[in-house]
C-alpha atoms as a PDB file:
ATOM      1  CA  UNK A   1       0.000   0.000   0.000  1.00  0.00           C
ATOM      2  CA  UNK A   2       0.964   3.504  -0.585  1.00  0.00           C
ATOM      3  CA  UNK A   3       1.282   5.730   2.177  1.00  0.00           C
ATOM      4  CA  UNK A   4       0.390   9.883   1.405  1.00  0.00           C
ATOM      5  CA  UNK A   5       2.602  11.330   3.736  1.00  0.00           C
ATOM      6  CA  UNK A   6       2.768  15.448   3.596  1.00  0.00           C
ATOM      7  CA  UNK A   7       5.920  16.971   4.508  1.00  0.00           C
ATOM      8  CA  UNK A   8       5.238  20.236   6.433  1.00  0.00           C
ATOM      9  CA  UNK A   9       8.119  22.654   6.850  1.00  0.00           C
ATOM     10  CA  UNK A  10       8.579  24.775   9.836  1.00  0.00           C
ATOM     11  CA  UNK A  11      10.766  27.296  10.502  1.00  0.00           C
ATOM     12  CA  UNK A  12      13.391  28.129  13.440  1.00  0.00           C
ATOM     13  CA  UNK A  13      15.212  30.936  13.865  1.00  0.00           C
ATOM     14  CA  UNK A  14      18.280  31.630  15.334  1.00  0.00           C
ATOM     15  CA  UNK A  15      20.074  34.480  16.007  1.00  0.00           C
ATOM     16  CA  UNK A  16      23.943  34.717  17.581  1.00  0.00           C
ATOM     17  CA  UNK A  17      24.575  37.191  20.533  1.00  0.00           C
ATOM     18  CA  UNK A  18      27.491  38.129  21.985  1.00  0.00           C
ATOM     19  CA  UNK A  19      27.632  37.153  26.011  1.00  0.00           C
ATOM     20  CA  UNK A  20      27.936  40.669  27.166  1.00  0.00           C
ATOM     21  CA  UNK A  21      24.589  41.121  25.113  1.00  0.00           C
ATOM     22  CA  UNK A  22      21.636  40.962  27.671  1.00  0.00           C
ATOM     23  CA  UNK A  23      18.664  38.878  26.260  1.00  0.00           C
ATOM     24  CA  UNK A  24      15.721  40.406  28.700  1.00  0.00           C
ATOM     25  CA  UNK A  25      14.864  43.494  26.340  1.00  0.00           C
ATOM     26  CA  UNK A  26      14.933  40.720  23.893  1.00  0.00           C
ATOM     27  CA  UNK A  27      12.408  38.379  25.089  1.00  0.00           C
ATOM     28  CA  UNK A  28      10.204  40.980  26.070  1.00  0.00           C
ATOM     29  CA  UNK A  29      10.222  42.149  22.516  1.00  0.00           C
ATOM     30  CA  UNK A  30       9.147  38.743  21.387  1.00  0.00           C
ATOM     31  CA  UNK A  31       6.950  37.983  24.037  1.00  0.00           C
ATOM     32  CA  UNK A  32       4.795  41.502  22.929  1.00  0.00           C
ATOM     33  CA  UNK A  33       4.562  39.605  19.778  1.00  0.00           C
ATOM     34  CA  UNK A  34       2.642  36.773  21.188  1.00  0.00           C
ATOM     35  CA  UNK A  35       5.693  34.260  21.374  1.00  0.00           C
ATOM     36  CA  UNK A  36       5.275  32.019  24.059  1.00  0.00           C
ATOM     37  CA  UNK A  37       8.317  30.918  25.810  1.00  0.00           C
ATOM     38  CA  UNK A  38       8.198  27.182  25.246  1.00  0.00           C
ATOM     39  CA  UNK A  39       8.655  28.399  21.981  1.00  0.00           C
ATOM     40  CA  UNK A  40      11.860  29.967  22.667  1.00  0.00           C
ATOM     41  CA  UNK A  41      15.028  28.684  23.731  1.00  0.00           C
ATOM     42  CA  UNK A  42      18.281  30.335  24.732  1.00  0.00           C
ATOM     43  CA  UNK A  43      21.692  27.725  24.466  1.00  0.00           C
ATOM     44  CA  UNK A  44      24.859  28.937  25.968  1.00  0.00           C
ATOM     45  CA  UNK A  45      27.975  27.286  27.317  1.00  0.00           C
ATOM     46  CA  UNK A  46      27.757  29.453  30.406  1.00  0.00           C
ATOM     47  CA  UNK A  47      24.678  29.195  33.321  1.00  0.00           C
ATOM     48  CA  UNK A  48      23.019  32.097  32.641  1.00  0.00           C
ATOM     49  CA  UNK A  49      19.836  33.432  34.609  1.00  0.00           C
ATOM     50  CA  UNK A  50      17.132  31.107  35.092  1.00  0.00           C
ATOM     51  CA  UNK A  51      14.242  33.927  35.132  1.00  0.00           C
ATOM     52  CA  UNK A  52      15.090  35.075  31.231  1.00  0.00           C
ATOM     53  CA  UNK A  53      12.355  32.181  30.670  1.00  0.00           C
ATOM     54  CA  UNK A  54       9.481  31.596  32.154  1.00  0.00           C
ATOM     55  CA  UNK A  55       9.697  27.628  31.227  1.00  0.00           C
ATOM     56  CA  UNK A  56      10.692  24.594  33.241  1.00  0.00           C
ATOM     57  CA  UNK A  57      14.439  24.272  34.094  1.00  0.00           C
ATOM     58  CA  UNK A  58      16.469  21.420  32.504  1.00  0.00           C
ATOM     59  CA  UNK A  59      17.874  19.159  35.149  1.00  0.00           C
ATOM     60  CA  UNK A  60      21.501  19.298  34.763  1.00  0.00           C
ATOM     61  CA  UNK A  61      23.344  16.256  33.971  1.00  0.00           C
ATOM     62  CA  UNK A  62      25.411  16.268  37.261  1.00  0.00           C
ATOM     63  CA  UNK A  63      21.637  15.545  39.279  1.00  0.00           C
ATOM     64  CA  UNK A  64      21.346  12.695  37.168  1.00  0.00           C
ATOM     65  CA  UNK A  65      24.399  11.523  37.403  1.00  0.00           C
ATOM     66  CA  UNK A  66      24.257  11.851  41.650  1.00  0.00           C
ATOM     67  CA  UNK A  67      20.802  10.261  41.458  1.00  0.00           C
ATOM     68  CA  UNK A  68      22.520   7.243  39.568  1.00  0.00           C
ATOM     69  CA  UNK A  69      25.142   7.114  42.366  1.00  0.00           C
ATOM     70  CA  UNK A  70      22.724   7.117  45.366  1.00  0.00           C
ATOM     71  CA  UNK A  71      20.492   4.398  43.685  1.00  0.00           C
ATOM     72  CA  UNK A  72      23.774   2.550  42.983  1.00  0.00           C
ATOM     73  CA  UNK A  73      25.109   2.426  46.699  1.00  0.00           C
ATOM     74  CA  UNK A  74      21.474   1.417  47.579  1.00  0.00           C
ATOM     75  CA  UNK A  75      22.473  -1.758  44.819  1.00  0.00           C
ATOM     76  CA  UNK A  76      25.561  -2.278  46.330  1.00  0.00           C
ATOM     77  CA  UNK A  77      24.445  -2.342  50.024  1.00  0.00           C
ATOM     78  CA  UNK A  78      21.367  -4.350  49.335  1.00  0.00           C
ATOM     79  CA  UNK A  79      23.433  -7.045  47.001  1.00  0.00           C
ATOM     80  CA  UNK A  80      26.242  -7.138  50.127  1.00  0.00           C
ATOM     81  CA  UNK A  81      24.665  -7.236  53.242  1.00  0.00           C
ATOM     82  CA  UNK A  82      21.724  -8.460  52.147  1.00  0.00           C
ATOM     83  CA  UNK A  83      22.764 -11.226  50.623  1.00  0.00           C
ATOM     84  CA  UNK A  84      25.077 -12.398  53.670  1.00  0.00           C
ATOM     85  CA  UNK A  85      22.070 -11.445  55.623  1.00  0.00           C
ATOM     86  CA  UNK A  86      19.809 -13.796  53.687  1.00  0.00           C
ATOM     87  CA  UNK A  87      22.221 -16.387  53.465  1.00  0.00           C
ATOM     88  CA  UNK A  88      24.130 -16.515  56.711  1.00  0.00           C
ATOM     89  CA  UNK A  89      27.310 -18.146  57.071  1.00  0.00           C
ATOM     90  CA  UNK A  90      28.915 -18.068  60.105  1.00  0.00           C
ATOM     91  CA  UNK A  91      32.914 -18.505  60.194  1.00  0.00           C
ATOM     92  CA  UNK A  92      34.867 -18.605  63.523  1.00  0.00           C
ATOM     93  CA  UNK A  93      33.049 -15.327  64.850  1.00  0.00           C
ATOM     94  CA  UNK A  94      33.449 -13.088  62.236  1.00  0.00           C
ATOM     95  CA  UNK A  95      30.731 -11.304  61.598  1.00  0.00           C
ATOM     96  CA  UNK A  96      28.343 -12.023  58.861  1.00  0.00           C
ATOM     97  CA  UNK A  97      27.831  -8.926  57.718  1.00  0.00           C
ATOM     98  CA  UNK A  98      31.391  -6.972  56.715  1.00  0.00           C
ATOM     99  CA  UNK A  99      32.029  -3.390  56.387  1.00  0.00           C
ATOM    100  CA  UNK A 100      34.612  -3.281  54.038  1.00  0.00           C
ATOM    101  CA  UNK A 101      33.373  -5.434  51.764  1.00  0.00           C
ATOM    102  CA  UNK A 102      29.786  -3.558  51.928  1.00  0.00           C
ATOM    103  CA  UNK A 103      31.674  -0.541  51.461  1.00  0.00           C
ATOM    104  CA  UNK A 104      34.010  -1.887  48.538  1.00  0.00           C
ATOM    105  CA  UNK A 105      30.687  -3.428  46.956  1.00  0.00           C
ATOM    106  CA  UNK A 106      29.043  -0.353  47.499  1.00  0.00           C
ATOM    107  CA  UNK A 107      31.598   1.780  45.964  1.00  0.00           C
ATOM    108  CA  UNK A 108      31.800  -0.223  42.920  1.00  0.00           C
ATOM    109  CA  UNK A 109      28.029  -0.472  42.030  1.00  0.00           C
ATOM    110  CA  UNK A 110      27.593   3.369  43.198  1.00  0.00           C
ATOM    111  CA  UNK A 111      30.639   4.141  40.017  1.00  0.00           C
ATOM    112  CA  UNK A 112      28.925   1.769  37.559  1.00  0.00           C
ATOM    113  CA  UNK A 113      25.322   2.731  37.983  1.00  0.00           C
ATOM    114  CA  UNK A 114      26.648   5.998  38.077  1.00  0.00           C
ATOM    115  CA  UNK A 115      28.401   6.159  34.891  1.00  0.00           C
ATOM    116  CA  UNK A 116      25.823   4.181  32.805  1.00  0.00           C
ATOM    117  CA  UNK A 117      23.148   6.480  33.668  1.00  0.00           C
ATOM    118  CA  UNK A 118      24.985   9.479  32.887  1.00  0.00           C
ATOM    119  CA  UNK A 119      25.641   7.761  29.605  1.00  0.00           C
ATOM    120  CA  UNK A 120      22.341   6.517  28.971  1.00  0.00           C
ATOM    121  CA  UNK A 121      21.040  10.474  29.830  1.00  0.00           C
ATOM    122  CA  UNK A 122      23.567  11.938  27.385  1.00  0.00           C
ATOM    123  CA  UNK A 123      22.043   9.360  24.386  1.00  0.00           C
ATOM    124  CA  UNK A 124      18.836  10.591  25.476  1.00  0.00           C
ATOM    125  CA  UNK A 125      19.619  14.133  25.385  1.00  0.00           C
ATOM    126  CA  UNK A 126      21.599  13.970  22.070  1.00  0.00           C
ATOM    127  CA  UNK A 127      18.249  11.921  20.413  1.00  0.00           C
ATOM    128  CA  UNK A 128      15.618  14.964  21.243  1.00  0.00           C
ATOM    129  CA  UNK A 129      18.210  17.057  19.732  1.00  0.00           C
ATOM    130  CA  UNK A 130      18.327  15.325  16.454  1.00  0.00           C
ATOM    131  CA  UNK A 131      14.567  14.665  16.695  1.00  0.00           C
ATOM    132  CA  UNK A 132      13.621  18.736  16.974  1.00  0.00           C
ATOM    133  CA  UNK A 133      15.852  19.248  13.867  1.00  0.00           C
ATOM    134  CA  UNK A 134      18.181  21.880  15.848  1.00  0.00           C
ATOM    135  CA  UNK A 135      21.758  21.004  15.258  1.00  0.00           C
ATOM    136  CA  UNK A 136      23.780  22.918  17.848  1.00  0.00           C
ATOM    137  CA  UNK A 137      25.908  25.692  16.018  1.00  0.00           C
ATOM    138  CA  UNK A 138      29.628  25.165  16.699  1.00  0.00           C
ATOM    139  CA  UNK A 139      30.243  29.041  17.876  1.00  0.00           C
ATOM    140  CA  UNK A 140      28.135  28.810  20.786  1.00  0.00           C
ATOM    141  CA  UNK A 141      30.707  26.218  22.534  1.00  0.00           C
ATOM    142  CA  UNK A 142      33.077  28.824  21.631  1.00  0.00           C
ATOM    143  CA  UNK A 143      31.305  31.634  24.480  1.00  0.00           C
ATOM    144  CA  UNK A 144      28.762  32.631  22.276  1.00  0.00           C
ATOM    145  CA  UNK A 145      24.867  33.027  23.071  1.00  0.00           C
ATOM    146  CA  UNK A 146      22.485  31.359  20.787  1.00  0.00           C
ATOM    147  CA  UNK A 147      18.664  31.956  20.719  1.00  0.00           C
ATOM    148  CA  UNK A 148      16.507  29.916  19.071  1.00  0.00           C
ATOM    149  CA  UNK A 149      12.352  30.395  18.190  1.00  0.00           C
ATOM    150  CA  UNK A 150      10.286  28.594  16.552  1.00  0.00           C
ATOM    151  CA  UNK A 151       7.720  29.955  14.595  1.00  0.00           C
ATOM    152  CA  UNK A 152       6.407  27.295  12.648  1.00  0.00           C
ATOM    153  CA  UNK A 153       5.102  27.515   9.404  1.00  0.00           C
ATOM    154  CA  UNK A 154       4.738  31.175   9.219  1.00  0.00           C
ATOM    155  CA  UNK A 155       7.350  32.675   6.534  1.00  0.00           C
ATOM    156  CA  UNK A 156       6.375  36.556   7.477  1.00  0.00           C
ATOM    157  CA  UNK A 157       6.768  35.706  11.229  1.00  0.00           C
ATOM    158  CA  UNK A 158      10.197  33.839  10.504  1.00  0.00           C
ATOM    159  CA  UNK A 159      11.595  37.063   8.881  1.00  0.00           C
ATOM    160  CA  UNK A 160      10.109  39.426  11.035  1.00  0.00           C
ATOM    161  CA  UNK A 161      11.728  37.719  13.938  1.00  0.00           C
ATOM    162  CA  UNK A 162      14.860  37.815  11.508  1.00  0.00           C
ATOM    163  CA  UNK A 163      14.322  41.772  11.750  1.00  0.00           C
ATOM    164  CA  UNK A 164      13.710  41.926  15.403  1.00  0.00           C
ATOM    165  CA  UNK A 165      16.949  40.075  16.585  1.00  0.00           C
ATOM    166  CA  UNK A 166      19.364  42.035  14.168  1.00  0.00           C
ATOM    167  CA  UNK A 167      18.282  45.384  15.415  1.00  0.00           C
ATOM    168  CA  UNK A 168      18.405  43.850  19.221  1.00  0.00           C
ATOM    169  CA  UNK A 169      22.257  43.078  18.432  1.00  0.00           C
ATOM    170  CA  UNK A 170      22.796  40.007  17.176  1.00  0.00           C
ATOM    171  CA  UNK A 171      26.127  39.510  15.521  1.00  0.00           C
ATOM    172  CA  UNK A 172      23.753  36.330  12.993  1.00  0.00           C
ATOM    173  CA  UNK A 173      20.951  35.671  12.176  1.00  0.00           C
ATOM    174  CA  UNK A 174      19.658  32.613  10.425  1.00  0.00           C
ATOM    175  CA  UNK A 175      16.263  30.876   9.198  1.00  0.00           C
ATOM    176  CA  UNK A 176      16.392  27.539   9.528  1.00  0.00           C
ATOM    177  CA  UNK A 177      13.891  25.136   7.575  1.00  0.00           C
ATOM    178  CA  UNK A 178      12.806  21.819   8.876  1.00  0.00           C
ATOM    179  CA  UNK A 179      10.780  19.189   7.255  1.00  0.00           C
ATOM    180  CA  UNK A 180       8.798  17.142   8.966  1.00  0.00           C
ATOM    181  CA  UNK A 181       6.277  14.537   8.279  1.00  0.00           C
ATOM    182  CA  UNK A 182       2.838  15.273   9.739  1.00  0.00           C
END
């Protein structure tokens, strides 16, 4: 059978700011023009306020990767001592349970979950990338600020946007066109 698939294209625009540039007179701008801000995103190297928009915060990578470590000593501790505590076996008065090799057992399970959630988060992270159709723009890991909207199908809006961030300052400004099956 012969599937009618319709490409749509939408539109994204992104316009290059130097860091000493400050976005706020920016966003306001847009926002007057009925941009929402999930619509809008702002990619920089460097932290930068978390009130420029009013959107939820991306958990850092470093959370996830603490998260992975706390559920991984839980592994460790639970496969240690509570295996020896299942499965007692006493040996000349020793006890059954043994804090170094909790902790050693601990420490390796806490590294490994650890590492292969951070890993597994990064894959994640790198897929919705490539999925939205943004590819990140090489000059903002160099220091500089990149901000992103998109406007959808809406030519007139893409360039007026265009407009808008060239007279706020920005050293580029690009439209970029995505296809996408709909």
């Amino acid at each position: 059978m012969h599937k009618n698939t319709e490409t749509v294209d939408r539109h994204v625009v992104l316009g290059l700011f130097d860091p000493t540039t400050s976005l706020t007179p920016v966003l306001d701008q847009l926002r007057s023009q009925g941009i929402p801000d999930v619509l809008m995103e702002i990619m920089s190297p460097l932290p930068l306020e978390a009130s420029l928009l009013n959107k939820p915060v991306h958990i850092p990578l470093y959370c996830i990767t603490i998260f992975g470590g706390i559920v991984g000593i839980g592994i460790g501790i639970f496969f240690a001592a509570g295996t020896a505590l299942l499965f007692p076996l006493v040996t000349g008065g020793k006890p059954i349970v043994s804090n170094p090799v909790v902790g050693i057992i601990s420490y390796e399970t806490m590294m490994l979950v650890a590492i292969v959630v951070t890993f597994l988060a990064m894959m994640i992270k790198i897929a919705f990338v490539q999925q939205s159709g943004l590819r990140n723009d090489p000059r903002i890991d160099e220091g500089a600020v990149g901000l992103s909207i998109q406007v959808g199908n809406d030519t007139a809006k893409a360039h007026s946007i265009s407009r808008l961030l060239q007279e706020a300052g920005a050293s580029e400004v690009e439209i970029r066109t995505i296809a996408s099956d709909s």
